[in-house]
N, C-alpha and C. Protein backbone atom coordinates (compact mmCIF):
# COMPACT_ATOMS: atom_id res chain seq x y z
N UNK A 1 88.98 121.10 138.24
CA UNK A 1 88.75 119.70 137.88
C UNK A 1 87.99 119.58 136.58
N UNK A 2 86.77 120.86 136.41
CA UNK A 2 86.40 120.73 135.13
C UNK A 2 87.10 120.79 133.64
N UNK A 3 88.76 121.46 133.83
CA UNK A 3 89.57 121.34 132.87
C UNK A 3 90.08 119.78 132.56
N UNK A 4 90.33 119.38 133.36
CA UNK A 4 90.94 118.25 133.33
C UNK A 4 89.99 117.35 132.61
N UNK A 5 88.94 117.17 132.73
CA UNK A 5 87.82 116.22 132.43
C UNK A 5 87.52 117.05 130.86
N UNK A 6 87.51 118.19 130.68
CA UNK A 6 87.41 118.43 129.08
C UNK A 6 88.64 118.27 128.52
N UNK A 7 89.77 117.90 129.17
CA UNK A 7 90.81 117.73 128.10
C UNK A 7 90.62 116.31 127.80
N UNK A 8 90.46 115.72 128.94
CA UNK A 8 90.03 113.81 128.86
C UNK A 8 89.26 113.28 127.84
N UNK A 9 88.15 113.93 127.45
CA UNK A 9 87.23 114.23 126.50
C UNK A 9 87.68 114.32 125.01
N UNK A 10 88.29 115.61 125.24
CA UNK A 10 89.03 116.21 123.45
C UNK A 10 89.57 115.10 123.51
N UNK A 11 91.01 114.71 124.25
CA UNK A 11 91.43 113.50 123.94
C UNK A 11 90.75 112.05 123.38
N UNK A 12 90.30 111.46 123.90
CA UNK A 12 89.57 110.91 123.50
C UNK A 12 88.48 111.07 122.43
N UNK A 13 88.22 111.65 121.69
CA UNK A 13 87.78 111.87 120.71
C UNK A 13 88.74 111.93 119.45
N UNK A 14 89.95 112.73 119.97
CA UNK A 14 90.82 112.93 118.61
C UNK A 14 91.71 111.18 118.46
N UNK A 15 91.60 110.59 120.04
CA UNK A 15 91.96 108.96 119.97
C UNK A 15 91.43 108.97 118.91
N UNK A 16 90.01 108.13 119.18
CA UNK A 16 88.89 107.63 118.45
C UNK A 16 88.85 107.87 116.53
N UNK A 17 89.27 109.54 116.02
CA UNK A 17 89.44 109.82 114.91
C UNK A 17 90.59 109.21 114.46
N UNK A 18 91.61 109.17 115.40
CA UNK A 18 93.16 108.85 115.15
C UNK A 18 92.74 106.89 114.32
N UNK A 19 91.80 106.15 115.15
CA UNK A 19 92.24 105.07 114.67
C UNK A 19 90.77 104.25 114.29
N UNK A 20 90.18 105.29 114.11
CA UNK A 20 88.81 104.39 113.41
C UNK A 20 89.48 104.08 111.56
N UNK A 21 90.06 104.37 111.55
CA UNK A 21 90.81 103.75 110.15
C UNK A 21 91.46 102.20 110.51
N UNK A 22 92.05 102.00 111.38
CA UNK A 22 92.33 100.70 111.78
C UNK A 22 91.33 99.54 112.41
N UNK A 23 90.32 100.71 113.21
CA UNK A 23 89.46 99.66 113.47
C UNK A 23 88.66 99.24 112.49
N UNK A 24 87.99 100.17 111.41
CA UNK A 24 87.44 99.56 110.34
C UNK A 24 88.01 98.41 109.06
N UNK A 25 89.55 98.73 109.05
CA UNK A 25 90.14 98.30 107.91
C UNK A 25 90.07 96.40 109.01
N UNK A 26 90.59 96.72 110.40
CA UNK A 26 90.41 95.04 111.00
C UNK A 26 89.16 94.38 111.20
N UNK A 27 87.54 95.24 111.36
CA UNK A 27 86.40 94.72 110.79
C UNK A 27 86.01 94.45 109.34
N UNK A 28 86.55 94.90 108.01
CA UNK A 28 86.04 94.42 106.81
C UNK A 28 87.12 93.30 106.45
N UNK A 29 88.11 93.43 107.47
CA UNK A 29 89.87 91.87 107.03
C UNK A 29 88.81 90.78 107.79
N UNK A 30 88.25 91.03 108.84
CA UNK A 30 87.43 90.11 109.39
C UNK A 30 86.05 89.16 109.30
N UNK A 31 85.36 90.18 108.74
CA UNK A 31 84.28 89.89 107.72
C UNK A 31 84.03 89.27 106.94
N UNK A 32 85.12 89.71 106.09
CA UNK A 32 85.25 89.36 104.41
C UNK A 32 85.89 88.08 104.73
N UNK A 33 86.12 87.06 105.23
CA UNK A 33 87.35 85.67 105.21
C UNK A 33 88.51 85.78 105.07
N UNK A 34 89.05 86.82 105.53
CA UNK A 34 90.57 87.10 105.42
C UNK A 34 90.72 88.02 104.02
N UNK A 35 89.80 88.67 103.43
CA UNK A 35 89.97 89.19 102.37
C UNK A 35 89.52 90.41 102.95
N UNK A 36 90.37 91.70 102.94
CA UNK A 36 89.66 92.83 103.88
C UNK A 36 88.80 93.65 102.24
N UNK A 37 89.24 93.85 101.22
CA UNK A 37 88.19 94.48 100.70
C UNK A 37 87.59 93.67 99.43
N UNK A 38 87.27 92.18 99.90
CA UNK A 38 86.85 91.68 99.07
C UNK A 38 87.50 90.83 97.51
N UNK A 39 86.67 90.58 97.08
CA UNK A 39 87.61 90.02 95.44
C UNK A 39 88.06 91.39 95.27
N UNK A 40 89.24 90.79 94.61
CA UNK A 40 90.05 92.16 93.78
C UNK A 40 90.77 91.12 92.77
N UNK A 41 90.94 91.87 91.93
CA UNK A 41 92.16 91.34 90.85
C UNK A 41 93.44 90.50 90.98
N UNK A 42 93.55 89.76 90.34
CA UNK A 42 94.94 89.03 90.72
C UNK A 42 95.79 89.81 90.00
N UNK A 43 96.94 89.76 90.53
CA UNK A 43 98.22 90.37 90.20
C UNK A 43 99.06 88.99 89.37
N UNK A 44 100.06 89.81 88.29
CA UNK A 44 100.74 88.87 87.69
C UNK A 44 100.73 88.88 86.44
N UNK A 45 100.39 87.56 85.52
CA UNK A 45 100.25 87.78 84.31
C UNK A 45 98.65 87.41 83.91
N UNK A 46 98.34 88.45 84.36
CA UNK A 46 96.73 88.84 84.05
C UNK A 46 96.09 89.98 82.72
N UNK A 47 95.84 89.34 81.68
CA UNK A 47 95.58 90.23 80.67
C UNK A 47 95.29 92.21 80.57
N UNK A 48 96.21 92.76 80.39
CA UNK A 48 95.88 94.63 80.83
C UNK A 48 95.73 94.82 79.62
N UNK A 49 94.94 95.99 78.89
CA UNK A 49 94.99 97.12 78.43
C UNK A 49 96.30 98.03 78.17
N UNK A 50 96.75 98.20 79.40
CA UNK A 50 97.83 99.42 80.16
C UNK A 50 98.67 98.99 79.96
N UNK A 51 98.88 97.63 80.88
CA UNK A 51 100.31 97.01 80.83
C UNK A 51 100.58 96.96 79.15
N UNK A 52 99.68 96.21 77.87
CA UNK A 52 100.16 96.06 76.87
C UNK A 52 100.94 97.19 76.06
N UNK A 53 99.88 98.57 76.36
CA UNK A 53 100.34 99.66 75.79
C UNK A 53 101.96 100.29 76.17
N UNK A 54 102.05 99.96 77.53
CA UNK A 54 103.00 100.60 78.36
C UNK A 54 104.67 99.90 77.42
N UNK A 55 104.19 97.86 76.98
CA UNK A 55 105.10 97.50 76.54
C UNK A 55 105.24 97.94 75.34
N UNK A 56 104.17 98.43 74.35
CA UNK A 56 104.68 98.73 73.08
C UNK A 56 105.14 99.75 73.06
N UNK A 57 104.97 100.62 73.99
CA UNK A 57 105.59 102.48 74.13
C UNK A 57 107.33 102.17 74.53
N UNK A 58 107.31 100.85 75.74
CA UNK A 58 108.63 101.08 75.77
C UNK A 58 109.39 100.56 74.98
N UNK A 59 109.26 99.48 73.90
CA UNK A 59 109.65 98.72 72.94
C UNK A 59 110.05 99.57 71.73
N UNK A 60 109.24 100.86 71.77
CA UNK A 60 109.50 101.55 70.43
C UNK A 60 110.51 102.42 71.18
N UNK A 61 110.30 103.00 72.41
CA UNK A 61 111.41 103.96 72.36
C UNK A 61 113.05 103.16 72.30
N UNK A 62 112.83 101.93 72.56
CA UNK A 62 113.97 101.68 73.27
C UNK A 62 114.35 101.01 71.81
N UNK A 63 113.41 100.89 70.65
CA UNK A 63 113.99 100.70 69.17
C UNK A 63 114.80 102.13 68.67
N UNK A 64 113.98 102.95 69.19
CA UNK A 64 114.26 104.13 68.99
C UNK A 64 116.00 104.99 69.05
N UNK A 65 116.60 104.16 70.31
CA UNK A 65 117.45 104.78 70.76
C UNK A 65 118.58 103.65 70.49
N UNK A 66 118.20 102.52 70.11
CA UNK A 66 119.49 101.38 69.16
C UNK A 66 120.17 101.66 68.16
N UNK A 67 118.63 101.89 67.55
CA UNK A 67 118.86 102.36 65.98
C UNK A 67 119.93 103.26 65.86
N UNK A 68 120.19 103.99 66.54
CA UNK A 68 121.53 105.35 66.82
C UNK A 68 123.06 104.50 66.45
């Protein structure tokens, strides 16, 4: 009977590891007002760095390969 009750155990523990990622991610969605990690950035047409560079890199290659 003492096997049984240490497997009950392990189990339950590797539960517990299995979904403390869900239980935490549904306490900070809860917390926060429906925002689980808070302000974040809006998506869209929001001024980048990256995005600008990304368009002039693809703008030149793609001058690049007309010109042909």
């Amino acid at each position: 009977m003492g096997e049984v009750t240490e497997l009950w155990l392990v189990m339950l523990i590797v539960a517990a590891a299995a979904f403390a990622p869900l239980g935490y991610f549904i306490y900070k969605f809860t917390k926060a007002g429906d925002k689980p990690f808070g302000e974040i950035e809006p998506h869209g047409d929001s001024p980048s760095v990256v995005n600008d560079f990304a368009e002039k890199t693809i703008r030149f290659v793609q001058g690049l390969f007309t010109k042909k």
